[in-house]
PDB file of N, CA and C in Angstrom:
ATOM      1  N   UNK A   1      34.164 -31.590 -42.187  1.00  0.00           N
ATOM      2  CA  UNK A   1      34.452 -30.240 -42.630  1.00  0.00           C
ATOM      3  C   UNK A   1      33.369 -29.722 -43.580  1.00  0.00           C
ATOM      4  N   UNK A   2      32.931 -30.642 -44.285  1.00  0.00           N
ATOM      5  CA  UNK A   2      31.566 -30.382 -45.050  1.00  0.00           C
ATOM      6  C   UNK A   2      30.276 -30.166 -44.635  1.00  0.00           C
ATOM      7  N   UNK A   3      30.431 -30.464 -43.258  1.00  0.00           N
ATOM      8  CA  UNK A   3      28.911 -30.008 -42.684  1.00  0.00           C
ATOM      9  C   UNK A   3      29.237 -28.925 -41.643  1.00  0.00           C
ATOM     10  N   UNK A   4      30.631 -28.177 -41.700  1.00  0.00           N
ATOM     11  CA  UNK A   4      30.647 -27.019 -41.215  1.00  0.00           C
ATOM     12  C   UNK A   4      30.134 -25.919 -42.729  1.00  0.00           C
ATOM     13  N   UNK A   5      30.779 -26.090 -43.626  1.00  0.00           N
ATOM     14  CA  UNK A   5      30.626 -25.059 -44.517  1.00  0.00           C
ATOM     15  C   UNK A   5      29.541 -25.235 -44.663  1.00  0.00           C
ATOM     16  N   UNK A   6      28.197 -26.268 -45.054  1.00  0.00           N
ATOM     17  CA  UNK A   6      27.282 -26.120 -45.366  1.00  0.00           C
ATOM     18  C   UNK A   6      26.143 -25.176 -44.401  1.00  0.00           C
ATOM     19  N   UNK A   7      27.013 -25.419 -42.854  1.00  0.00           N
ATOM     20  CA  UNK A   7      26.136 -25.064 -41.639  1.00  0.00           C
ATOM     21  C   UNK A   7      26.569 -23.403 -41.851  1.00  0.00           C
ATOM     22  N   UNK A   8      27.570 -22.706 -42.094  1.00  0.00           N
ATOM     23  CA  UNK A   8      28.497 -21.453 -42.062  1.00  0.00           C
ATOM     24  C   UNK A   8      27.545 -20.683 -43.412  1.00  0.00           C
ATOM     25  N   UNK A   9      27.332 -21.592 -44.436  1.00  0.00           N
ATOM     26  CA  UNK A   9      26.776 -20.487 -45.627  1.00  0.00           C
ATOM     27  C   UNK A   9      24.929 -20.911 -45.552  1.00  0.00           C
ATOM     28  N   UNK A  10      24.301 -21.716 -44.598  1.00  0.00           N
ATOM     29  CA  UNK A  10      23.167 -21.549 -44.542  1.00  0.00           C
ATOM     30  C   UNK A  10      22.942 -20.492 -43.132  1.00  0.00           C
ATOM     31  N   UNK A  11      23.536 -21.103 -42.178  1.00  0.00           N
ATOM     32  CA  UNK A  11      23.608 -19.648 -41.394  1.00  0.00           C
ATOM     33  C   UNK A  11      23.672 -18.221 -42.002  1.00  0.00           C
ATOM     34  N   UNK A  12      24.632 -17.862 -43.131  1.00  0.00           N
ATOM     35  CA  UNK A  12      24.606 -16.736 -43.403  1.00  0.00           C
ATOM     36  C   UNK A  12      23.567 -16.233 -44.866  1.00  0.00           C
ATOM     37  N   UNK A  13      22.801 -17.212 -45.359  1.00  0.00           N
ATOM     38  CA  UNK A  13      21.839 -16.835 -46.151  1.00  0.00           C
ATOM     39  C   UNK A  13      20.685 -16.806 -45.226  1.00  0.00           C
ATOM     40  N   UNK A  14      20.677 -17.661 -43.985  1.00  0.00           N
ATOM     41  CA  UNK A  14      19.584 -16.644 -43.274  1.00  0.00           C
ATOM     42  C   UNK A  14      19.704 -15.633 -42.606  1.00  0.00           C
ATOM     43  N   UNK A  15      20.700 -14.977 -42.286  1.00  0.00           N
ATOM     44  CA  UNK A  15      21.140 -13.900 -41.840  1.00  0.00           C
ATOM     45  C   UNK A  15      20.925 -12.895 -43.320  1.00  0.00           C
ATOM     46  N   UNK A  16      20.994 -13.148 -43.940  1.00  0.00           N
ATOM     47  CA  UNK A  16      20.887 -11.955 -45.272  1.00  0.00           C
ATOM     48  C   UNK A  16      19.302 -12.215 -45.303  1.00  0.00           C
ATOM     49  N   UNK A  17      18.902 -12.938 -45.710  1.00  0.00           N
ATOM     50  CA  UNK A  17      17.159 -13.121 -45.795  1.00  0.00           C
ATOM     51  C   UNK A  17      16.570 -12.166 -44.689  1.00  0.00           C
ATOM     52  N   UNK A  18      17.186 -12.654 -43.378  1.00  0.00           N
ATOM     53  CA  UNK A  18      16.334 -11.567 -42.350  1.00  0.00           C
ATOM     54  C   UNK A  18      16.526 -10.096 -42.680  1.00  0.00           C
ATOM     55  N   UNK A  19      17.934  -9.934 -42.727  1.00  0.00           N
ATOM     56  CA  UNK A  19      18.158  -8.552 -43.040  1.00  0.00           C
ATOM     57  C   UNK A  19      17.179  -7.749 -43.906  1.00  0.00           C
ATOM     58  N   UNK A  20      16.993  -8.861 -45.342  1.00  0.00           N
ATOM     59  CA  UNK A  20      16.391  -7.865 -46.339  1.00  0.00           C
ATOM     60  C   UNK A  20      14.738  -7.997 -46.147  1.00  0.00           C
ATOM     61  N   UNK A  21      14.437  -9.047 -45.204  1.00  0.00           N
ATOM     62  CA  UNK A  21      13.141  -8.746 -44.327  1.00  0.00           C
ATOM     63  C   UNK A  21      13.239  -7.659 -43.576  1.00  0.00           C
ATOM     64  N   UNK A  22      13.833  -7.656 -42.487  1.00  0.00           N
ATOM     65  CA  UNK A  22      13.838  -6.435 -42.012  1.00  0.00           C
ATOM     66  C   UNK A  22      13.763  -5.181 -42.485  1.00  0.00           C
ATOM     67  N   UNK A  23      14.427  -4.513 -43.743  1.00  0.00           N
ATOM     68  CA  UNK A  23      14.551  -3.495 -45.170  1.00  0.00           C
ATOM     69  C   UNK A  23      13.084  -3.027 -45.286  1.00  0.00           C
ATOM     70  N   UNK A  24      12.784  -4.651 -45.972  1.00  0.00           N
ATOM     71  CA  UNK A  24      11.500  -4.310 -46.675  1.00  0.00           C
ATOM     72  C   UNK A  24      10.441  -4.523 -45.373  1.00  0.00           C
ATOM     73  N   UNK A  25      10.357  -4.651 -44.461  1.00  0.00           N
ATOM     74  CA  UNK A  25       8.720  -4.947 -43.572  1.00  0.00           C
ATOM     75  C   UNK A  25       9.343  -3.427 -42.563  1.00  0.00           C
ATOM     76  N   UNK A  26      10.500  -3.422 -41.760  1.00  0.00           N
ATOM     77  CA  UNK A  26      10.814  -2.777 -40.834  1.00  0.00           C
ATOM     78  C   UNK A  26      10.391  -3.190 -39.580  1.00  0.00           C
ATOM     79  N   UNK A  27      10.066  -4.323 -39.412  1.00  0.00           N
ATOM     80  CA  UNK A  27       9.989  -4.972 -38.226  1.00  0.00           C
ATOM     81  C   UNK A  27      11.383  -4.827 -37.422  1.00  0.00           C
ATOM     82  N   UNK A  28      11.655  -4.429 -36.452  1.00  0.00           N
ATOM     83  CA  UNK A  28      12.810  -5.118 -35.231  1.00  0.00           C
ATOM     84  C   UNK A  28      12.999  -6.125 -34.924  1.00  0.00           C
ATOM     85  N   UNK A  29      12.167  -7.369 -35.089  1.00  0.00           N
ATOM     86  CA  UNK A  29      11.987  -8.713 -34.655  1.00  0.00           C
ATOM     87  C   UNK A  29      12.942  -9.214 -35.853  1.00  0.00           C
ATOM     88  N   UNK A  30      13.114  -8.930 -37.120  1.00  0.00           N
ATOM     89  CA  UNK A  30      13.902  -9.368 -38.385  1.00  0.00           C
ATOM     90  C   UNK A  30      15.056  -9.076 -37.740  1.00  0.00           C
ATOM     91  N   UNK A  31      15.090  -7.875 -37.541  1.00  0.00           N
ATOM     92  CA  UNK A  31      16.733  -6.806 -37.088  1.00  0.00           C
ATOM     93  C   UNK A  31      17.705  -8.266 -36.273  1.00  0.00           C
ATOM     94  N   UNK A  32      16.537  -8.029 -35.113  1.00  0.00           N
ATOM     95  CA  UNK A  32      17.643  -8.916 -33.683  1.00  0.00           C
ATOM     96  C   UNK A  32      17.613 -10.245 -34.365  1.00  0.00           C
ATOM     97  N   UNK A  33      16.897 -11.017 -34.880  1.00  0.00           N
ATOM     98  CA  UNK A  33      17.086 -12.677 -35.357  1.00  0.00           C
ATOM     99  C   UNK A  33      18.184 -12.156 -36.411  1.00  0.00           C
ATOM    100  N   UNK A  34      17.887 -11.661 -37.422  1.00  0.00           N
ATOM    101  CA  UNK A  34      20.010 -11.500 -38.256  1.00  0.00           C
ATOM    102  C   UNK A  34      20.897 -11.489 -37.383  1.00  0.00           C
ATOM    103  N   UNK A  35      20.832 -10.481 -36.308  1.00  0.00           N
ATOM    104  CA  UNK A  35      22.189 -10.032 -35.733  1.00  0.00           C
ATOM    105  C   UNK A  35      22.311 -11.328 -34.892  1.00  0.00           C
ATOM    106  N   UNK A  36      21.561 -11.808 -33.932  1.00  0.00           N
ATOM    107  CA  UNK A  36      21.932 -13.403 -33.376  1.00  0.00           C
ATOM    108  C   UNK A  36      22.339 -14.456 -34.072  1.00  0.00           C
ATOM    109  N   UNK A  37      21.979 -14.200 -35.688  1.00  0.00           N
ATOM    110  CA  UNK A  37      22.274 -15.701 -36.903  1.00  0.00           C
ATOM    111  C   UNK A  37      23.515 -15.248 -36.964  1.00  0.00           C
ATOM    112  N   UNK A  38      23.815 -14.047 -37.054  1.00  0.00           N
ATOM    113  CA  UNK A  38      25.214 -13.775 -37.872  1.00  0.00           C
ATOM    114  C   UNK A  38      26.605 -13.738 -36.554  1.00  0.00           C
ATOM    115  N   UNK A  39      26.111 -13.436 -35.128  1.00  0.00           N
ATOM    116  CA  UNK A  39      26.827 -13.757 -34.109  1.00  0.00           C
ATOM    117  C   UNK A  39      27.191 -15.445 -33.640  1.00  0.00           C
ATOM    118  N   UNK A  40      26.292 -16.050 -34.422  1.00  0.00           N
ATOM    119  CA  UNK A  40      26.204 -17.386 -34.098  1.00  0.00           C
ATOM    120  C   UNK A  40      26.736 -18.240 -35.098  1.00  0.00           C
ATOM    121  N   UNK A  41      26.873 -17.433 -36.846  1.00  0.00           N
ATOM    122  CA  UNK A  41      27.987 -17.731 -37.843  1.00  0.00           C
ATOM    123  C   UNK A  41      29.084 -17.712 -37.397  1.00  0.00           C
ATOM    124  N   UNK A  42      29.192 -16.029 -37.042  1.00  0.00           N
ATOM    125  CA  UNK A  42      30.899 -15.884 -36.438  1.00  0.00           C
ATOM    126  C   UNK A  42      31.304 -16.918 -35.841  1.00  0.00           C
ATOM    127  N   UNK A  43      30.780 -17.048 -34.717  1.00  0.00           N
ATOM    128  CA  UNK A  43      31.225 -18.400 -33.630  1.00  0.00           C
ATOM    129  C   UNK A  43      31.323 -19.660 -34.629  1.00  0.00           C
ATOM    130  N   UNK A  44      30.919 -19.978 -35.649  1.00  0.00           N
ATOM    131  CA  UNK A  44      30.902 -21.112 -36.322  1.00  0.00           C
ATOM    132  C   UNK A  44      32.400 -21.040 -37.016  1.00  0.00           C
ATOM    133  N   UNK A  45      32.128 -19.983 -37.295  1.00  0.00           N
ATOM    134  CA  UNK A  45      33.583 -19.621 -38.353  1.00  0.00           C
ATOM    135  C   UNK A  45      34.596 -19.895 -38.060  1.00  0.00           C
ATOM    136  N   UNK A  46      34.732 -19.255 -36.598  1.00  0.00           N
ATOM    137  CA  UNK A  46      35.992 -19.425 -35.851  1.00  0.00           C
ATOM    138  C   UNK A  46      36.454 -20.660 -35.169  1.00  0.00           C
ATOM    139  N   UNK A  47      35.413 -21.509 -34.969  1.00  0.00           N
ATOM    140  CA  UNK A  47      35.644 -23.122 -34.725  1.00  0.00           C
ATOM    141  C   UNK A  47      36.303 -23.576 -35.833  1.00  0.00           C
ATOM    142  N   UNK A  48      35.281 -23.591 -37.222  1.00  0.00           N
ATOM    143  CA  UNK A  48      35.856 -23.811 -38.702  1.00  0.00           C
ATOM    144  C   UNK A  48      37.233 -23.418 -38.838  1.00  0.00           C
ATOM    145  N   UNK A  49      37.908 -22.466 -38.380  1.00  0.00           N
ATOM    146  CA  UNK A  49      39.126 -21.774 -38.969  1.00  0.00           C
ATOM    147  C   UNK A  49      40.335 -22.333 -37.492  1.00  0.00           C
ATOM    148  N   UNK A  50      39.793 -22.217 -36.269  1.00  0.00           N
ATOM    149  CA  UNK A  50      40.313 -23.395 -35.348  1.00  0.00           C
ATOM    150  C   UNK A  50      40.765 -24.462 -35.364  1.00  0.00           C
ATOM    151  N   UNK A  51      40.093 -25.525 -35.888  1.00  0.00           N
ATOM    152  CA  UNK A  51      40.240 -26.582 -36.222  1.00  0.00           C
ATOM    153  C   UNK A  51      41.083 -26.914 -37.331  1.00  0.00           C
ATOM    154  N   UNK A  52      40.683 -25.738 -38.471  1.00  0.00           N
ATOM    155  CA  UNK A  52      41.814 -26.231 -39.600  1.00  0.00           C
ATOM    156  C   UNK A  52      42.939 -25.727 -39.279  1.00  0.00           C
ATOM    157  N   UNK A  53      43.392 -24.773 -38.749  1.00  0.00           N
ATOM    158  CA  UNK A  53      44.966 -24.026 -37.947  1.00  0.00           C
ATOM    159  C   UNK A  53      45.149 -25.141 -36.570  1.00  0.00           C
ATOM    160  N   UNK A  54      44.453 -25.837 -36.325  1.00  0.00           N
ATOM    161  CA  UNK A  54      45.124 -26.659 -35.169  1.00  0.00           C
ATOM    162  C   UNK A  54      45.551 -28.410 -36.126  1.00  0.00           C
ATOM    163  N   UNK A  55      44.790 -28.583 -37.562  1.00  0.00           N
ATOM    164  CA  UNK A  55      45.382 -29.360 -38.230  1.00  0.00           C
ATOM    165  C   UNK A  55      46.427 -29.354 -38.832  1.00  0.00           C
ATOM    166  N   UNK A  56      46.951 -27.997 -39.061  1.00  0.00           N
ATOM    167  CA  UNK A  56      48.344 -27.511 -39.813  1.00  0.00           C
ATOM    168  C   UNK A  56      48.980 -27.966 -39.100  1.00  0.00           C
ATOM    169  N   UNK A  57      48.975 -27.239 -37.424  1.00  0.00           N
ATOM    170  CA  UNK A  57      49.862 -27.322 -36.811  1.00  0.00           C
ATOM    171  C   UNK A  57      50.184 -28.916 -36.166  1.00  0.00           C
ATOM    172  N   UNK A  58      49.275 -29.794 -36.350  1.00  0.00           N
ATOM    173  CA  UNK A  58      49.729 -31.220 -35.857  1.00  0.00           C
ATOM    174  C   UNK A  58      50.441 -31.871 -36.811  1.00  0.00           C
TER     175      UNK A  58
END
């Protein structure tokens, strides 16, 4: 469970890093790599939050 959260909040500090690359350069190439990190958090999340609602329930 500890190497989901660690994987869930480094995923999403590079998803903020790109973002505020993207801000400051205005590249598009920043834009789409956030939005794929942060589609690819979500999916993490929801395994993370899966797994612990399928431990309640056992």
């Amino acid at each position: 469970m500890l190497l989901f959260r660690w994987a869930i909040l480094l995923l999403l500090l590079t998803a903020a890093v790109s973002f505020a690359l993207f801000v400051g350069t205005g590249l598009a190439g920043y834009k789409a790599f956030g939005l794929r990190t942060l589609k690819w958090t979500l999916l993490a999340a929801g395994c993370f939050f899966a797994v612990l609602i399928l431990e309640r329930l056992a």
